[in-house]
N, C-alpha and C. Protein backbone atom coordinates (compact mmCIF):
# COMPACT_ATOMS: atom_id res chain seq x y z
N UNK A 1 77.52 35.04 -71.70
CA UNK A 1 76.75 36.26 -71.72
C UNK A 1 75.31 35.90 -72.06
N UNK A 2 74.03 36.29 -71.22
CA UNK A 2 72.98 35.73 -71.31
C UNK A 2 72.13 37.06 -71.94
N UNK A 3 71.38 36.97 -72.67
CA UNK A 3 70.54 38.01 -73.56
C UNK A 3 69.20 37.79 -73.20
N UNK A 4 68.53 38.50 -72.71
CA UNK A 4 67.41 38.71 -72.70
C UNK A 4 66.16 39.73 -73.84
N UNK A 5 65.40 39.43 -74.89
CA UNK A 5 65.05 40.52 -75.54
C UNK A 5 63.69 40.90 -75.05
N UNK A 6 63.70 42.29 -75.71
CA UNK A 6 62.65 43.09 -75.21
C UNK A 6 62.25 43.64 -76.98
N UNK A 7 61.36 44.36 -76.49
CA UNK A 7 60.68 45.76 -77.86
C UNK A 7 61.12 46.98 -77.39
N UNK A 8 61.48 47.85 -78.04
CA UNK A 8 61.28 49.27 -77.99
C UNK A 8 59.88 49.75 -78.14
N UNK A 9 59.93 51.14 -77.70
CA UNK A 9 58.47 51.83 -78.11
C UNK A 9 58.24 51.95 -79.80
N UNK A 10 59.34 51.72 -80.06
CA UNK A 10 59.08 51.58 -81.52
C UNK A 10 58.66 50.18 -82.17
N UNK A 11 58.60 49.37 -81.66
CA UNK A 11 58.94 47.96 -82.07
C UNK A 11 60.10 47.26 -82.55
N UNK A 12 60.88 47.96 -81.98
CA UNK A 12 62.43 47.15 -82.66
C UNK A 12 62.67 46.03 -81.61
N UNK A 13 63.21 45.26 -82.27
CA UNK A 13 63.98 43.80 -81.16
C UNK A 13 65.35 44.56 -80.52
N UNK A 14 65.36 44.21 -78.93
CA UNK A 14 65.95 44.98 -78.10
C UNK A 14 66.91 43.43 -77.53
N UNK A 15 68.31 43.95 -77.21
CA UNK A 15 68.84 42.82 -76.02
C UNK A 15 69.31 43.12 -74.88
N UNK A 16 69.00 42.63 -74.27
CA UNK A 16 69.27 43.80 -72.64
C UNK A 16 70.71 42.42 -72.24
N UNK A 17 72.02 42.85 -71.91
CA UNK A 17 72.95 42.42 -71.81
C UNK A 17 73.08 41.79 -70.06
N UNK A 18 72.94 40.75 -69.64
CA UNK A 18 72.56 40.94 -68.44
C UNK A 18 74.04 40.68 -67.41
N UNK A 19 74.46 40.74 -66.29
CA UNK A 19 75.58 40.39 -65.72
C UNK A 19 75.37 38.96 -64.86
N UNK A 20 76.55 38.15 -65.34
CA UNK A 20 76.44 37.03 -65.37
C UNK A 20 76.51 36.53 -64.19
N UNK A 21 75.78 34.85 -63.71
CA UNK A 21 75.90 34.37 -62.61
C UNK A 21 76.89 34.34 -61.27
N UNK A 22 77.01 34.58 -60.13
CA UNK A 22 78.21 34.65 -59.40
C UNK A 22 79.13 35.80 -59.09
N UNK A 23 78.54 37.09 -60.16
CA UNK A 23 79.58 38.00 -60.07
C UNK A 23 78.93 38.97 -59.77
N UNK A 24 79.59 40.31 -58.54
CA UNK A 24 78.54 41.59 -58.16
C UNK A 24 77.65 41.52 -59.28
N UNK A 25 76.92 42.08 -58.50
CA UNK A 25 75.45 42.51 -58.84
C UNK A 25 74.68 41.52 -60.31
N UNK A 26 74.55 40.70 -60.25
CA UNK A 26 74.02 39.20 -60.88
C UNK A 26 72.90 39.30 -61.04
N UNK A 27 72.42 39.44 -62.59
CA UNK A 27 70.78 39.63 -63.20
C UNK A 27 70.71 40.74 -63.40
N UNK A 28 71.59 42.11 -63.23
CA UNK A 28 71.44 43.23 -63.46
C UNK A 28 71.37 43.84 -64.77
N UNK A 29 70.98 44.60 -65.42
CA UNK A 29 71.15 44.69 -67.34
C UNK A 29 72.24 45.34 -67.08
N UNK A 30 73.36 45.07 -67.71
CA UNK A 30 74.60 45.74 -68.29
C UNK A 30 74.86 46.91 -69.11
N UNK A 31 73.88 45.99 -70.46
CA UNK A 31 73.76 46.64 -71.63
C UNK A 31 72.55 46.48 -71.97
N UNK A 32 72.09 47.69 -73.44
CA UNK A 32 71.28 47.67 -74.12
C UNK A 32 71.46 47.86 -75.81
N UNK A 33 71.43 46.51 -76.56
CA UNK A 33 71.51 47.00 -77.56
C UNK A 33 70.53 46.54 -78.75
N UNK A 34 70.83 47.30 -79.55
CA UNK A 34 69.40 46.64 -80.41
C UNK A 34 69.87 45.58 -81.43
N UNK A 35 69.08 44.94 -82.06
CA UNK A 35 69.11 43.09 -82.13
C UNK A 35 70.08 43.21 -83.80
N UNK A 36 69.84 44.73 -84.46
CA UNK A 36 70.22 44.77 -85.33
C UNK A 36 72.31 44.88 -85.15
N UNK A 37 72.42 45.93 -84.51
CA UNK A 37 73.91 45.74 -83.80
C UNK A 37 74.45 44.84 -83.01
N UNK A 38 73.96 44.06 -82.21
CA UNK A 38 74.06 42.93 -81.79
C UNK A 38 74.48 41.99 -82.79
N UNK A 39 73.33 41.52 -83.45
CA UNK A 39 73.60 40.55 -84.76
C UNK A 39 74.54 40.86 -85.63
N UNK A 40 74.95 42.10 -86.06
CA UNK A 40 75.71 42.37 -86.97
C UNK A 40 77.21 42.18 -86.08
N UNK A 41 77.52 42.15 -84.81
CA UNK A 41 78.68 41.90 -83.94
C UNK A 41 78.56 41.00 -84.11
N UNK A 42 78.10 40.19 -83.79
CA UNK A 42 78.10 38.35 -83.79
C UNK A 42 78.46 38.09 -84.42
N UNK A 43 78.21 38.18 -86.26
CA UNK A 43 78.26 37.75 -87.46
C UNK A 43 79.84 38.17 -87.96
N UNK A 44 80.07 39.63 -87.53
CA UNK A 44 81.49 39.95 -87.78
C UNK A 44 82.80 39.17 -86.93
N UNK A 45 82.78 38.74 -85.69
CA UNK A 45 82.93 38.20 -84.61
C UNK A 45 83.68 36.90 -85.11
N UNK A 46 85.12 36.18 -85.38
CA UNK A 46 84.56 34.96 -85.96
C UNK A 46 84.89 33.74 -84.80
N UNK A 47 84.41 32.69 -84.78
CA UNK A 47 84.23 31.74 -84.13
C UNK A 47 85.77 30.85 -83.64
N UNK A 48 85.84 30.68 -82.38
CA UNK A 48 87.05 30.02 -82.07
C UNK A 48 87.62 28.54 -83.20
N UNK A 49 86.35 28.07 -83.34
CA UNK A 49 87.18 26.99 -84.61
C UNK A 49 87.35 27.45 -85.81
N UNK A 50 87.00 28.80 -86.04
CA UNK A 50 87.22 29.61 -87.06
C UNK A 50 88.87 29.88 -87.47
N UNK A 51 89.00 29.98 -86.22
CA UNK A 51 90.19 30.97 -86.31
C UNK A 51 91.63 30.10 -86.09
């Protein structure tokens, strides 16, 4: 999953979710989420050698 960030009009850190190489519609934004929910998924998320 490739992330691209942006700003809001507010200045918040933005990640635009993009759709991945090879598959319909490729480079398209998926999603939009902001860097704060994002990060906080990641962090909750735990890691395959984690687990």
């Amino acid at each position: 999953m490739a992330r691209t960030t942006h700003r809001s009009s507010k200045g918040k850190k933005l990640y635009a979710v993009r759709v991945p190489k090879g598959k319909p519609g490729a480079g398209r934004i998926k999603d939009i989420q902001t860097y704060k929910r994002a990060h906080g998924q990641d962090v909750r998320r735990d890691s395959k050698r984690e687990a």
